[in-house]
C-alpha atoms as a PDB file:
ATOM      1  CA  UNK A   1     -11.500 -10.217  -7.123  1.00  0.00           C
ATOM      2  CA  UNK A   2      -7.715 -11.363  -7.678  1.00  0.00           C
ATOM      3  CA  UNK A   3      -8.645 -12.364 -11.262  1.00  0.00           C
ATOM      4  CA  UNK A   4      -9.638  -8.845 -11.532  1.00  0.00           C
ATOM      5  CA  UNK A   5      -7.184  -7.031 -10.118  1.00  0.00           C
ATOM      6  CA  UNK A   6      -4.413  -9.581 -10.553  1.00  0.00           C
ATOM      7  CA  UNK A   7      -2.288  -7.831  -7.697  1.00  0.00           C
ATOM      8  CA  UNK A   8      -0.198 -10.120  -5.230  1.00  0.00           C
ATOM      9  CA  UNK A   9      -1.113  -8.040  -2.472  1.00  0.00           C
ATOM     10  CA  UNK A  10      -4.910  -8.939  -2.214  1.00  0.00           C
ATOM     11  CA  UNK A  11      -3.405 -12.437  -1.449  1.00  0.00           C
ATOM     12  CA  UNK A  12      -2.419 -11.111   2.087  1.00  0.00           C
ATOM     13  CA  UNK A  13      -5.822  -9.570   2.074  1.00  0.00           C
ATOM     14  CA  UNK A  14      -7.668 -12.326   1.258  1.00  0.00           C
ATOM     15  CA  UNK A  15      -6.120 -13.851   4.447  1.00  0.00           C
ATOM     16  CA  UNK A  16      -7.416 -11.394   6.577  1.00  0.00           C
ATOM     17  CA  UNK A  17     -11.232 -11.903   4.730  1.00  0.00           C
ATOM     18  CA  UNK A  18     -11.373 -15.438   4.901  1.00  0.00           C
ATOM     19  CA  UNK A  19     -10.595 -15.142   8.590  1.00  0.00           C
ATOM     20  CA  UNK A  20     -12.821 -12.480   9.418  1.00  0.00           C
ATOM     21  CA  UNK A  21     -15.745 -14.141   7.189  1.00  0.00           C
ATOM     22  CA  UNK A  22     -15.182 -17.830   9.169  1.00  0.00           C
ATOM     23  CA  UNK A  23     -15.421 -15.597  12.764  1.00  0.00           C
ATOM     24  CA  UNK A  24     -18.740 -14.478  11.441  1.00  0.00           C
ATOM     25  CA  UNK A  25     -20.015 -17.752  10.180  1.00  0.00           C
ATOM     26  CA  UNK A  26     -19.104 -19.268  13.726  1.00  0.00           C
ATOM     27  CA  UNK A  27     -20.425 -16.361  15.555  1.00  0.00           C
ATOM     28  CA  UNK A  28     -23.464 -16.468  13.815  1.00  0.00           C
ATOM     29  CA  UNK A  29     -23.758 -20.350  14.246  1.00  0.00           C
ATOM     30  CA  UNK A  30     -23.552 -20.120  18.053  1.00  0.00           C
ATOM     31  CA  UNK A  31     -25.637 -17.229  18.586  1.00  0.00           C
ATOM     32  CA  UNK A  32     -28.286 -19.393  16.284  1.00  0.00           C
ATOM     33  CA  UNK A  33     -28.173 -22.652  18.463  1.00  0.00           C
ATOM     34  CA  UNK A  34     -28.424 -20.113  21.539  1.00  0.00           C
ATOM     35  CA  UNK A  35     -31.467 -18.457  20.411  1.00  0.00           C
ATOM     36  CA  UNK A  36     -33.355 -21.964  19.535  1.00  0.00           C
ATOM     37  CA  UNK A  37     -32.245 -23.463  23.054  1.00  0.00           C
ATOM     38  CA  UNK A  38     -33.704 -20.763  24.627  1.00  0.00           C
ATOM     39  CA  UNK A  39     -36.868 -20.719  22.308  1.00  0.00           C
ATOM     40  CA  UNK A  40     -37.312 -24.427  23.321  1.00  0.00           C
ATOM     41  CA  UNK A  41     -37.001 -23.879  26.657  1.00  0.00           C
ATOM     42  CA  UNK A  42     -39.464 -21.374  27.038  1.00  0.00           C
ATOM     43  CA  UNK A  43     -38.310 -19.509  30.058  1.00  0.00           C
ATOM     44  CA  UNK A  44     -40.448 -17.201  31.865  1.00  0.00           C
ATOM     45  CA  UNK A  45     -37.617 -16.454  34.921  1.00  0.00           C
ATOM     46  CA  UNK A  46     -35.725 -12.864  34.968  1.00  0.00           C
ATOM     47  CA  UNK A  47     -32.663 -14.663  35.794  1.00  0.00           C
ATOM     48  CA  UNK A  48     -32.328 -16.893  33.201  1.00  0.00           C
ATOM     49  CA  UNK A  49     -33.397 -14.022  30.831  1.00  0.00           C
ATOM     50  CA  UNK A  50     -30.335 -11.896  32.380  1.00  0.00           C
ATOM     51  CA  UNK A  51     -28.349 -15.110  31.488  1.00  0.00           C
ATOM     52  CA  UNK A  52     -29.428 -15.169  27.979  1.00  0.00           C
ATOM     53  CA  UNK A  53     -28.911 -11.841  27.446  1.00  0.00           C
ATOM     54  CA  UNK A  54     -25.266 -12.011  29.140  1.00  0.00           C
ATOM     55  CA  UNK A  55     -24.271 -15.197  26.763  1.00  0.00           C
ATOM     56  CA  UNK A  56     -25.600 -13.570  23.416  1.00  0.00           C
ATOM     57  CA  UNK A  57     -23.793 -10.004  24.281  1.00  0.00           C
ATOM     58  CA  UNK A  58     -20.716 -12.794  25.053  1.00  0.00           C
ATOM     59  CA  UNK A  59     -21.017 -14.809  22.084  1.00  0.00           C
ATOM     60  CA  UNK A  60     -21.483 -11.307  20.033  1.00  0.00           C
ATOM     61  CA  UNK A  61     -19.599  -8.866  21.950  1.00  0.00           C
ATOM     62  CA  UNK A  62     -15.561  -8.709  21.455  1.00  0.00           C
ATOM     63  CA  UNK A  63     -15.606 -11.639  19.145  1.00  0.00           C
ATOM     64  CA  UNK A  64     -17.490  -9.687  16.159  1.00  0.00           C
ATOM     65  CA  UNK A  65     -15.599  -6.471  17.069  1.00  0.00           C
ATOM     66  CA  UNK A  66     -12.545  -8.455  16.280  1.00  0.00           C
ATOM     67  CA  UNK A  67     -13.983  -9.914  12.932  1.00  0.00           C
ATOM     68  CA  UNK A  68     -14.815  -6.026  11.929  1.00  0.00           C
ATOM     69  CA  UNK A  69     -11.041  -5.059  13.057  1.00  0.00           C
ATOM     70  CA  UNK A  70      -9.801  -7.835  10.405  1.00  0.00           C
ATOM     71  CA  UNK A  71     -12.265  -6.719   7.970  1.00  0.00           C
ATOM     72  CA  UNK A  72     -10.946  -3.015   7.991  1.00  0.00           C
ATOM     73  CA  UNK A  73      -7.777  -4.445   7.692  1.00  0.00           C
ATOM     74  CA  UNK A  74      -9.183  -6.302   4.610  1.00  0.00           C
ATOM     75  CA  UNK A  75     -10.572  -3.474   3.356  1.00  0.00           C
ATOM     76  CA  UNK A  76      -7.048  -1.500   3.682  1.00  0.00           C
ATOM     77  CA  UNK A  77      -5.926  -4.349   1.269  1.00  0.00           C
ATOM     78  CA  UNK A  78      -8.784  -3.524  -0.833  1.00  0.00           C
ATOM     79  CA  UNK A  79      -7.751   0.017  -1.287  1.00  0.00           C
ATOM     80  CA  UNK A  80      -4.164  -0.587  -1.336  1.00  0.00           C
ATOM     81  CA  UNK A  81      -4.656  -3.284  -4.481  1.00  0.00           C
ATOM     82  CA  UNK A  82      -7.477  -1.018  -6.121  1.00  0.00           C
ATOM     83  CA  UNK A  83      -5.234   2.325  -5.881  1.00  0.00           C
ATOM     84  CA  UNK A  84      -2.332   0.444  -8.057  1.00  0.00           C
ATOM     85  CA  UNK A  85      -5.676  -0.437 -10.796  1.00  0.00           C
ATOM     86  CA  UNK A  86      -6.272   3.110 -10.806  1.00  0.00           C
ATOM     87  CA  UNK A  87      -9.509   1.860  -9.853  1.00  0.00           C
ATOM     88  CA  UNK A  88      -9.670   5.326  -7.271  1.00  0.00           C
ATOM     89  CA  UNK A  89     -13.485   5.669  -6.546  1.00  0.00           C
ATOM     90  CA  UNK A  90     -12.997   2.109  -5.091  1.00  0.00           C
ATOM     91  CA  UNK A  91      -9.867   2.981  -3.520  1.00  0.00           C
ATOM     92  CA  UNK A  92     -11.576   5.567  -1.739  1.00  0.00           C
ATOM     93  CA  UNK A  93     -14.789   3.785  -0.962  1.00  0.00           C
ATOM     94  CA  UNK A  94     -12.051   0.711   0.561  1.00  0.00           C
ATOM     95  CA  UNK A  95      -9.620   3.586   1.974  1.00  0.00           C
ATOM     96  CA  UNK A  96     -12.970   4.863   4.451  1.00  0.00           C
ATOM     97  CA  UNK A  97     -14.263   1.341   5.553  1.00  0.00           C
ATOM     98  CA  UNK A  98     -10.651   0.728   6.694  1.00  0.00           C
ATOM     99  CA  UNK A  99     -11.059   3.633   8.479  1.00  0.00           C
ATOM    100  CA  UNK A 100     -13.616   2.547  10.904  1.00  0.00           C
ATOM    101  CA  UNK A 101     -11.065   0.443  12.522  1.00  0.00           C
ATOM    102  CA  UNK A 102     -10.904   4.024  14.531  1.00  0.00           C
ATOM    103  CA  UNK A 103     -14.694   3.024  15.829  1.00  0.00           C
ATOM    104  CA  UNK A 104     -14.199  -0.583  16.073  1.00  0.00           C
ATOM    105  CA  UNK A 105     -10.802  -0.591  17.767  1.00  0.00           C
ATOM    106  CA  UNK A 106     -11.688   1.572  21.020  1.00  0.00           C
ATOM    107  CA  UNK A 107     -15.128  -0.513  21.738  1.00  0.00           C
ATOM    108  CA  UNK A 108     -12.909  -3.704  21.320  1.00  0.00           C
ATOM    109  CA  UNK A 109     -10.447  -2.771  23.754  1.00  0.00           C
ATOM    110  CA  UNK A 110     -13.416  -1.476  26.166  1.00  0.00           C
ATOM    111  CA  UNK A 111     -15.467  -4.477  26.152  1.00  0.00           C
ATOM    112  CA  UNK A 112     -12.402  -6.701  26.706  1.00  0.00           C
ATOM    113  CA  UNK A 113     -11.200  -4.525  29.906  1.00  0.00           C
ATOM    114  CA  UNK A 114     -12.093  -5.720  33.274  1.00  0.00           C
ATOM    115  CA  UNK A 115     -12.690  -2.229  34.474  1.00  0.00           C
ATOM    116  CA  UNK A 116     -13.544   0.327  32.186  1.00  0.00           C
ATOM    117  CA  UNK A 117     -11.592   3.542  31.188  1.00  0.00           C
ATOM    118  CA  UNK A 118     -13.185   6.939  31.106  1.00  0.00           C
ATOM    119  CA  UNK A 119     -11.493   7.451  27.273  1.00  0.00           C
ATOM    120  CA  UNK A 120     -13.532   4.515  26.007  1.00  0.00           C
ATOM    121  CA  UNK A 121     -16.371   5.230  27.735  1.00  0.00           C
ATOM    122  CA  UNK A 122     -17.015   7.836  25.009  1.00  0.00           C
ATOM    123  CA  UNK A 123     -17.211   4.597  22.162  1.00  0.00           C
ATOM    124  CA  UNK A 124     -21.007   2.817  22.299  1.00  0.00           C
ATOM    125  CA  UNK A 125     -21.377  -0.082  19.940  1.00  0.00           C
ATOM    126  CA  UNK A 126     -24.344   0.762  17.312  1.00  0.00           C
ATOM    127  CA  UNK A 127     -25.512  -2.823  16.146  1.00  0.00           C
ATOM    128  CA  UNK A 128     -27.372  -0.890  13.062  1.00  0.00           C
ATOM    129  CA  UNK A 129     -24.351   1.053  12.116  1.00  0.00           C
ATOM    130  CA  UNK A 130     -22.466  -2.523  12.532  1.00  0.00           C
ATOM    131  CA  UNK A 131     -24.843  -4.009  10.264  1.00  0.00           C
ATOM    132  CA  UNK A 132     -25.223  -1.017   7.563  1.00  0.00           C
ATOM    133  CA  UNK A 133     -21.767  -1.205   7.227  1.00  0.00           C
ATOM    134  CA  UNK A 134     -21.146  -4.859   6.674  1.00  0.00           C
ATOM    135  CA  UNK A 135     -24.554  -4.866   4.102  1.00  0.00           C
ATOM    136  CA  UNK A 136     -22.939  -1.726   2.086  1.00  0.00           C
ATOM    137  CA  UNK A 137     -19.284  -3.337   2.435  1.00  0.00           C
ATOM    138  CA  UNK A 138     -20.262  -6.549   0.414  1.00  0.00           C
ATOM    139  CA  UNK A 139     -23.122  -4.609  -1.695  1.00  0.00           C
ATOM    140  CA  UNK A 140     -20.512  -2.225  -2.920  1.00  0.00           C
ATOM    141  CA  UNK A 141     -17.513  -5.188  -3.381  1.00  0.00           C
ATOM    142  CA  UNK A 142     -20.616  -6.938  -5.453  1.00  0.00           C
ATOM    143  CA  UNK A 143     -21.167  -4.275  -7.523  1.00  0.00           C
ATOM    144  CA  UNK A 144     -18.112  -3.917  -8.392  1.00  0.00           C
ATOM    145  CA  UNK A 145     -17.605  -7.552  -9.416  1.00  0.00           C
ATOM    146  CA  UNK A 146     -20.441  -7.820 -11.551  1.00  0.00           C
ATOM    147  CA  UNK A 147     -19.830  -4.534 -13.547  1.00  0.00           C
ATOM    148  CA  UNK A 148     -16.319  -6.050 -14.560  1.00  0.00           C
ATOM    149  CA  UNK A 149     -16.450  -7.215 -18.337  1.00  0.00           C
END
């Protein structure tokens, strides 16, 4: 993408996707060695299901909604370094991922509170929001690439 754009900003952006990318990759590789303890195991108890479910909504939870907080940032990056291409349909599609920082940032701060607020009570995580968003994030950055000459 910087070969593309050749802007100095999507350096500082590109700091901000690495991160949120290697939060992901380590989220992902605990929440995998979770799920094939527990498959091994073969547990049967209520308890230890409450457990599993407790640790996987831990090792998900605040951590990811962090990663999606950088990766709005990113995307503000994105938009910034594709408005000065005059590459606007991009800009725009960049400008309104960043803008779900205003959905990710309120169920971050909730989940991380001790004792909930009434404001964020309003804010439910939607995993297949989450996950449309991140598939059409890197579909559309793909596209892009690979319609450059």
């Amino acid at each position: 993408m910087n070969q593309l754009l050749n802007i100095e900003l999507l350096k500082v952006g590109m700091i901000f996707g690495i991160i949120y990318l290697s939060m992901m990759v380590i989220t992902m590789t605990f929440q995998t060695g979770h799920i094939v303890h527990i498959a091994k195991e073969d547990y049967k108890s209520t308890t230890i299901e409450e457990r599993s479910n407790h640790m996987m909504a831990t090792l998900s939870g605040p951590y990811e909604l962090f990663a999606n907080i950088l990766k709005c940032i990113w995307a503000l990056f994105l938009s910034i370094a594709f408005w000065e291409t005059n590459n606007l349909l991009m800009a725009g599609i960049m400008f309104l991922f960043s803008l779900l920082i205003t959905i990710f940032l309120p169920i971050f701060i909730d989940s991380s509170l001790v004792k909930r607020l009434k404001f964020f009570e309003k804010f439910k995580p939607n995993p297949y929001l989450f996950n449309l968003e991140t598939f059409c994030f890197f579909l559309i950055l793909m596209i892009f690439i690979s319609i450059q000459p």
